[in-house]
N, C-alpha and C. Protein backbone atom coordinates (compact mmCIF):
# COMPACT_ATOMS: atom_id res chain seq x y z
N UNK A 1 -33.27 -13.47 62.54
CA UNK A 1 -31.86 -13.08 62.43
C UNK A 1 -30.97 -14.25 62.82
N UNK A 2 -30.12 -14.37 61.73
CA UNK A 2 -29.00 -15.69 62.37
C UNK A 2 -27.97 -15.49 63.49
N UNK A 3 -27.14 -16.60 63.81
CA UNK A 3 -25.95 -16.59 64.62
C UNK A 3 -25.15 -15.32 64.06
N UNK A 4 -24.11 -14.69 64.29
CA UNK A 4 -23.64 -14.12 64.20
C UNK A 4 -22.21 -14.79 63.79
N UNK A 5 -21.77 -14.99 63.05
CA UNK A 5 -20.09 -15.60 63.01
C UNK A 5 -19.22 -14.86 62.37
N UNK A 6 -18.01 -15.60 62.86
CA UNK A 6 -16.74 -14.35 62.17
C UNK A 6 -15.75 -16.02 61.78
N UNK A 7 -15.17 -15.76 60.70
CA UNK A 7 -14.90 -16.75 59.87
C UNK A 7 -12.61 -16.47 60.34
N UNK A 8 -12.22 -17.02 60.06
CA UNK A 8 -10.94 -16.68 60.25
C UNK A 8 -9.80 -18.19 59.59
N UNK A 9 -9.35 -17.61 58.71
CA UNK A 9 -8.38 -18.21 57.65
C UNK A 9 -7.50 -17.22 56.85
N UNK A 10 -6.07 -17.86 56.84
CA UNK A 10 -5.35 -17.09 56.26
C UNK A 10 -5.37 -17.24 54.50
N UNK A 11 -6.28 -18.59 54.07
CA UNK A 11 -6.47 -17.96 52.59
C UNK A 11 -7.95 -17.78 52.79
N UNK A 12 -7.94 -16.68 51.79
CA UNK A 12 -9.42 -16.29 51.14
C UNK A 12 -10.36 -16.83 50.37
N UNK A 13 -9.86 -17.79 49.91
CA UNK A 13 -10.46 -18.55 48.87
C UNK A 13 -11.10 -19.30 50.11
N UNK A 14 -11.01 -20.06 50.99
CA UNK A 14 -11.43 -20.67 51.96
C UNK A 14 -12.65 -19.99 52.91
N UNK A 15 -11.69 -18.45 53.41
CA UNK A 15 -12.97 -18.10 53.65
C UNK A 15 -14.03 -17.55 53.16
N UNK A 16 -14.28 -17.52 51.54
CA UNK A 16 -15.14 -17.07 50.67
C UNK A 16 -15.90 -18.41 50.92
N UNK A 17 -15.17 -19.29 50.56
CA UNK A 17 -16.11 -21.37 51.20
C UNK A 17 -17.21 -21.13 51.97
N UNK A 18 -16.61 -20.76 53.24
CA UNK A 18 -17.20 -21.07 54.58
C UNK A 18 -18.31 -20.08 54.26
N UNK A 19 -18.10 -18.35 53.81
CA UNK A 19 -18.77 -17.80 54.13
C UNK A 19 -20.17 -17.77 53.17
N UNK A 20 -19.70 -18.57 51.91
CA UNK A 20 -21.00 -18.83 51.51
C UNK A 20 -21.71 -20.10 51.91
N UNK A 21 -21.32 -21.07 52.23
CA UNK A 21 -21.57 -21.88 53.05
C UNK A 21 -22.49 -21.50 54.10
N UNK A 22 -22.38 -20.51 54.96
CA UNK A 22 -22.92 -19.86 56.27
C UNK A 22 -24.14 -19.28 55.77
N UNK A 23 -23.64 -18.39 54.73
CA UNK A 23 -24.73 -17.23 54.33
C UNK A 23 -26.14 -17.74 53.64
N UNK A 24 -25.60 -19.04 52.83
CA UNK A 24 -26.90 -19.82 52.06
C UNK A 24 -27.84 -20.79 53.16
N UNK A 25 -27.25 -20.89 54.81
CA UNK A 25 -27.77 -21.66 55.81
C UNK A 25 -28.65 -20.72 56.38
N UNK A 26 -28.39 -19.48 56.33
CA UNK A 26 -29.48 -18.45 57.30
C UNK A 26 -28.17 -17.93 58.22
N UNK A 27 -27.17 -18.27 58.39
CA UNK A 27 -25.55 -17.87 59.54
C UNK A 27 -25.70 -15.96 59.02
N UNK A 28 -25.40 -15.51 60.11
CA UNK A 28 -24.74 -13.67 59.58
C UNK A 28 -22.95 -13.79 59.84
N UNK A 29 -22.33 -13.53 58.69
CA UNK A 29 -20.65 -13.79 58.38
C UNK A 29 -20.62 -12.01 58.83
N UNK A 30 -20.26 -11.75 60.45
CA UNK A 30 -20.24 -10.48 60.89
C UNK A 30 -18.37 -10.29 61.01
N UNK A 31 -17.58 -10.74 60.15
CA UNK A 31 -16.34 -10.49 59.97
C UNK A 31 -15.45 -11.68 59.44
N UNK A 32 -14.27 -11.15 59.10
CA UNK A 32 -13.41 -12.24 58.65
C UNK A 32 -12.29 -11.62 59.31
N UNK A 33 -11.08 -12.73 59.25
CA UNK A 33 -9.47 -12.52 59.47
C UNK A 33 -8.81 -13.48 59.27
N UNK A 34 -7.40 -12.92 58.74
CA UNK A 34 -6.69 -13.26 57.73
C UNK A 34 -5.11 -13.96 58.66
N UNK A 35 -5.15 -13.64 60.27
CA UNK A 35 -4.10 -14.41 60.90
C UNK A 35 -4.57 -14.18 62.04
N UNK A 36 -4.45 -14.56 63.22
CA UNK A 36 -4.95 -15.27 64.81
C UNK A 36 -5.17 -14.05 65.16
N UNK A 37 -3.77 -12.50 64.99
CA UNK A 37 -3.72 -11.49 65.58
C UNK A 37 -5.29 -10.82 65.27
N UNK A 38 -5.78 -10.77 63.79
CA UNK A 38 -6.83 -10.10 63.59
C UNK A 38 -7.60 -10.69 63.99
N UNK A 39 -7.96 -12.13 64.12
CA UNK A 39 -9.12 -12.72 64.36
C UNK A 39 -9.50 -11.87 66.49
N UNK A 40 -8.43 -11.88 67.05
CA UNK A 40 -8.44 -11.51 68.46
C UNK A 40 -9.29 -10.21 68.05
N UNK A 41 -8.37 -9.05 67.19
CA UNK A 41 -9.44 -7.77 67.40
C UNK A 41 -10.53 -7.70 67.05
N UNK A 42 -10.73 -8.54 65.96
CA UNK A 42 -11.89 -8.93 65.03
C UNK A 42 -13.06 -8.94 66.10
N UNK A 43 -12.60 -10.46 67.24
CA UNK A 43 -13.65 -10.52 67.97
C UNK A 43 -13.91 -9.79 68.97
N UNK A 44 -12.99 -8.96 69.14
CA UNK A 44 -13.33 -7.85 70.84
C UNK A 44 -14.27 -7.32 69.70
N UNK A 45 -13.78 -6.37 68.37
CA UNK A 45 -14.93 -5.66 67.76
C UNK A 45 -16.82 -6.15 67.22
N UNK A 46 -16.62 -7.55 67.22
CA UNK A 46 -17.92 -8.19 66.85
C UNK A 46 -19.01 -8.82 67.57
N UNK A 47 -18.21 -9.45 68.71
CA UNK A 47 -19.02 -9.97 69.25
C UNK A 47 -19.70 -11.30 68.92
N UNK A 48 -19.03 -12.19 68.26
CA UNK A 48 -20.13 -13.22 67.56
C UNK A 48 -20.03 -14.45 68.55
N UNK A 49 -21.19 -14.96 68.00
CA UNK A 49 -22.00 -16.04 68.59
C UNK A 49 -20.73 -17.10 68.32
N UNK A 50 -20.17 -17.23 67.37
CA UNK A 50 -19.20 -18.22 66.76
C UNK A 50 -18.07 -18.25 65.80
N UNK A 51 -16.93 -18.93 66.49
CA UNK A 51 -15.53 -18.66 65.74
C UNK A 51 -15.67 -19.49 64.82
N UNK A 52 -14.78 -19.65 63.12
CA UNK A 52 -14.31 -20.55 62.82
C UNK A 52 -12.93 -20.32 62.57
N UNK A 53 -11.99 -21.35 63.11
CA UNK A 53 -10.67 -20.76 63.20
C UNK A 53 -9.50 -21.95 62.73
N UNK A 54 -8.87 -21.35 61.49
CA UNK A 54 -8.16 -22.41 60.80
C UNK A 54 -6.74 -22.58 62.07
N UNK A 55 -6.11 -23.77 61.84
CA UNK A 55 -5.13 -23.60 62.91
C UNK A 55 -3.89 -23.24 62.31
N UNK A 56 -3.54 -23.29 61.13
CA UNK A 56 -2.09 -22.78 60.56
C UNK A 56 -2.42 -21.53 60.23
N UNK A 57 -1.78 -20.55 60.20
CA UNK A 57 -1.80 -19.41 60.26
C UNK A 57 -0.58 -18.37 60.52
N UNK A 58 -0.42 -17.23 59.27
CA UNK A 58 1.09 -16.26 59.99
C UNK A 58 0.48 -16.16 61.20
N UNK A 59 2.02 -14.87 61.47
CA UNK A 59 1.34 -13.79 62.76
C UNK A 59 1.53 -14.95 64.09
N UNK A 60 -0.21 -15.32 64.02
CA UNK A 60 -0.49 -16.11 65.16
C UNK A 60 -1.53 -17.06 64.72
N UNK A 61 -1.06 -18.50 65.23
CA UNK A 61 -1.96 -19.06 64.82
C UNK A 61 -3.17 -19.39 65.17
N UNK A 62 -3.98 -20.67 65.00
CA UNK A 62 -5.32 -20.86 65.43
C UNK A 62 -5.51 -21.04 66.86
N UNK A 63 -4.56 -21.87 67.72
CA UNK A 63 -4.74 -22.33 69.21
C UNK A 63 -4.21 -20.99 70.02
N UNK A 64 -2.85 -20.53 69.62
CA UNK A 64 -3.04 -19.18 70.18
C UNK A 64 -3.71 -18.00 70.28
N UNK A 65 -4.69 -17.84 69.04
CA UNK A 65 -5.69 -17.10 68.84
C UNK A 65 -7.06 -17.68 70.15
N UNK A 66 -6.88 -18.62 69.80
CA UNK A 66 -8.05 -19.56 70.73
C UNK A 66 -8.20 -19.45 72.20
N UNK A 67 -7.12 -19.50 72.26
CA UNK A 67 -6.81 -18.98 74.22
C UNK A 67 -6.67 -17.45 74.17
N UNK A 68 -5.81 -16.42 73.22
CA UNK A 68 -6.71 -15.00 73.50
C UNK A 68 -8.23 -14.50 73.62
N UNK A 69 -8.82 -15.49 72.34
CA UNK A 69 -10.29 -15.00 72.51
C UNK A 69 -10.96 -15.56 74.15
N UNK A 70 -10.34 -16.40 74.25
CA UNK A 70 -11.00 -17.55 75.76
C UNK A 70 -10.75 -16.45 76.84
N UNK A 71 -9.16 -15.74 76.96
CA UNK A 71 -9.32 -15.07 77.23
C UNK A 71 -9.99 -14.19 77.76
N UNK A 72 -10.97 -13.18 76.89
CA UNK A 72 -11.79 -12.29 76.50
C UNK A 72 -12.76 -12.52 76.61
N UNK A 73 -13.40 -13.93 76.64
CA UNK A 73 -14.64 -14.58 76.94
C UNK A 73 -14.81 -15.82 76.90
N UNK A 74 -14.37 -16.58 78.14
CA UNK A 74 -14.41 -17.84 78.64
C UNK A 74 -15.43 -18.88 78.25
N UNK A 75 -16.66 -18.06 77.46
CA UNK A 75 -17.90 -18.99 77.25
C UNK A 75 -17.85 -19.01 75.51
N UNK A 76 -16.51 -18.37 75.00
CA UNK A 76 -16.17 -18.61 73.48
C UNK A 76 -16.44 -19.32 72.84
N UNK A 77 -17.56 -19.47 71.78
CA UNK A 77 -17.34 -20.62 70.84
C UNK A 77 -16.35 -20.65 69.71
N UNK A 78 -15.93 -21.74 69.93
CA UNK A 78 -14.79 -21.54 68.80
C UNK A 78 -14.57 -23.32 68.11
N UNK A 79 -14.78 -23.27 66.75
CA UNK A 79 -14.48 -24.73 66.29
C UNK A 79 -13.36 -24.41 64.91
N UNK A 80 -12.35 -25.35 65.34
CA UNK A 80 -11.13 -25.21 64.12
C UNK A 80 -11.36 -25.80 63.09
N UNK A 81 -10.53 -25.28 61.96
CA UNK A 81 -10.30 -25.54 60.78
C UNK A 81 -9.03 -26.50 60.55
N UNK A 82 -8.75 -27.77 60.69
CA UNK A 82 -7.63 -28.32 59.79
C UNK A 82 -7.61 -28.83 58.73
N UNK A 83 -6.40 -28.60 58.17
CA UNK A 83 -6.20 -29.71 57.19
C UNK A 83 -6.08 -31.13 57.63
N UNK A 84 -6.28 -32.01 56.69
CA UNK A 84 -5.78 -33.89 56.96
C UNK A 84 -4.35 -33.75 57.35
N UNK A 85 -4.23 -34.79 58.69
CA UNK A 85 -2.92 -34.94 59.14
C UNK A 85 -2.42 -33.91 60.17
N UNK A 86 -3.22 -32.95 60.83
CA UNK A 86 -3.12 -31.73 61.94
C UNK A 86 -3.77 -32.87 63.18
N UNK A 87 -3.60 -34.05 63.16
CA UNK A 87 -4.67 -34.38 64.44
C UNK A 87 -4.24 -33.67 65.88
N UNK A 88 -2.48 -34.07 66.09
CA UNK A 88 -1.97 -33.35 67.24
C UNK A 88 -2.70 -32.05 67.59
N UNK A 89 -2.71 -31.32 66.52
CA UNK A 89 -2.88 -29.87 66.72
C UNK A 89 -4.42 -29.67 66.81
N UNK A 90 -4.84 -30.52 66.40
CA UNK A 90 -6.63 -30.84 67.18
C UNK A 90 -6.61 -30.85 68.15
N UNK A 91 -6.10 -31.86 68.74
CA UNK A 91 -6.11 -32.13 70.04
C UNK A 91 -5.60 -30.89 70.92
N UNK A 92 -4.63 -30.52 70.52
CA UNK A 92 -4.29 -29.07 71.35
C UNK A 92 -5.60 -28.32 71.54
N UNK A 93 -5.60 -27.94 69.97
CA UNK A 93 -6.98 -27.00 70.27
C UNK A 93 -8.02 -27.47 70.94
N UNK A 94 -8.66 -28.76 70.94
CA UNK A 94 -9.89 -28.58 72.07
C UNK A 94 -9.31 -28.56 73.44
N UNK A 95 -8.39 -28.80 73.81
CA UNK A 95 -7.81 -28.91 75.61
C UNK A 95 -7.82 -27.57 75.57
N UNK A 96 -7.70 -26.35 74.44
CA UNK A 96 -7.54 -25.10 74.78
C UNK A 96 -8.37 -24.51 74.87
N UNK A 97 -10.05 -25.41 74.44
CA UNK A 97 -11.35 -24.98 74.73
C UNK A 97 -12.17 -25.06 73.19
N UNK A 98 -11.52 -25.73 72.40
CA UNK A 98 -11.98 -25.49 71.09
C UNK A 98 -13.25 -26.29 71.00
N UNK A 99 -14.72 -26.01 70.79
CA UNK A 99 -16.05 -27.07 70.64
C UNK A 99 -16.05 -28.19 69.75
N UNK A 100 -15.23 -27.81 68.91
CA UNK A 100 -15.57 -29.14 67.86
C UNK A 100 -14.56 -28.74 66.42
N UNK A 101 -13.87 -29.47 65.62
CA UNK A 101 -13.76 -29.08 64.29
C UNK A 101 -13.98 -29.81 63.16
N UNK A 102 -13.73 -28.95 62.23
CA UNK A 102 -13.66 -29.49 60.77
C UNK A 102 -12.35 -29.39 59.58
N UNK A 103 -12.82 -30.56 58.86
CA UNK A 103 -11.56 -30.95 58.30
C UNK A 103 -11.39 -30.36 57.11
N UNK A 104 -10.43 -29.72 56.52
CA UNK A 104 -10.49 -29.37 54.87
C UNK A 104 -10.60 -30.57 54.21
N UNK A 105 -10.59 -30.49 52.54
CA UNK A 105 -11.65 -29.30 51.97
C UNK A 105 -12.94 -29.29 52.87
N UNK A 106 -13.96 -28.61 52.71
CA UNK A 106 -14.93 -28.29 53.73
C UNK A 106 -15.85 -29.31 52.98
N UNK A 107 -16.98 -29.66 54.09
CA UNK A 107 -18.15 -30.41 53.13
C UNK A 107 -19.54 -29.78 53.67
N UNK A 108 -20.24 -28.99 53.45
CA UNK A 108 -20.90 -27.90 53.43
C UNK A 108 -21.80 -28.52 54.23
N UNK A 109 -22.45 -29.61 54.76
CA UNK A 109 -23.33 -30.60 55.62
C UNK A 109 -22.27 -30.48 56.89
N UNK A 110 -21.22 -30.90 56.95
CA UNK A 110 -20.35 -31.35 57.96
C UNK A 110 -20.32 -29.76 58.76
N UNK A 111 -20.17 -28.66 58.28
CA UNK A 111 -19.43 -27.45 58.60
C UNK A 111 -20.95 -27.09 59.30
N UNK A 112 -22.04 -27.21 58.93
CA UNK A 112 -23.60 -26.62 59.51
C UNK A 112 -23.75 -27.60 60.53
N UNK A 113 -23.78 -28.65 60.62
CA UNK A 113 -23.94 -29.72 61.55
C UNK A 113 -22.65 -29.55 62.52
N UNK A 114 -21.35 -29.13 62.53
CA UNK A 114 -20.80 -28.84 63.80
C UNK A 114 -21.18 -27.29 64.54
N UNK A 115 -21.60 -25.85 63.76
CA UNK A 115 -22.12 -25.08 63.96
C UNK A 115 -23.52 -25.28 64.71
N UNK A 116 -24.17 -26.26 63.95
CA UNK A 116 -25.58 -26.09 64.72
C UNK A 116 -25.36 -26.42 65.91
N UNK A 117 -24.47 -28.19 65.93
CA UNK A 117 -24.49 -28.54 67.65
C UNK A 117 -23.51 -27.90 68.11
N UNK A 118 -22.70 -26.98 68.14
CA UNK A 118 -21.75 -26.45 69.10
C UNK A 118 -23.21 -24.56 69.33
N UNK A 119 -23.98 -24.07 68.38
CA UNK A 119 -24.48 -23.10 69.30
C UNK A 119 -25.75 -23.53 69.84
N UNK A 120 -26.24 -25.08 70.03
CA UNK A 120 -26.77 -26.19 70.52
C UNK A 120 -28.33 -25.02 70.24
């Protein structure tokens, strides 16, 4: 049985990416969400081994989502999603506990190789 992950991006087309991406590695895609707010209930309801969490986002975005889930469970994995040119907002996110991220478009090697070493 794989990791457990919950994927979180406000387009779909992206997280259809990731989640076949995950699903063709052996990963279980145990939810998605569509802005920071769902990704929070998402994860009280799932439980997963691992976030992926874009940082632009309605609602709420990725770093504020990031410190609710931390919140909720301090030993959170969580690695962001930016686009080119978000470095600031990288940097936010790991001081906010974020393990590692990745850059859009996705490159399907890059996205398994920060997953593998962040659930080490």
């Amino acid at each position: 049985m794989g990791h457990k992950i919950l994927i979180v991006d406000d387009a779909a087309f992206m997280r259809m990416m990731i989640k076949d991406i995950l699903t063709k590695n052996g990963f279980e895609v145990v939810g998605e969400a569509a802005d920071g707010a769902q990704a929070v209930e998402k994860y009280k309801e799932s439980q997963p081994d691992l976030v992926t969490m874009d940082i632009t986002m309605p609602e709420m975005d990725g770093i504020t989502a990031l410190k609710e889930i931390k919140k909720i469970n301090p030993n959170a994995k969580v690695i962001m999603c930016s686009a080119m040119g978000q470095q600031a907002m990288v940097i936010d996110a790991i001081q906010a506990g974020a393990k590692d991220f990745i850059v859009k478009p996705f490159q399907a090697d890059r996205v398994i190789e920060a997953i593998s070493k962040t659930l080490g």
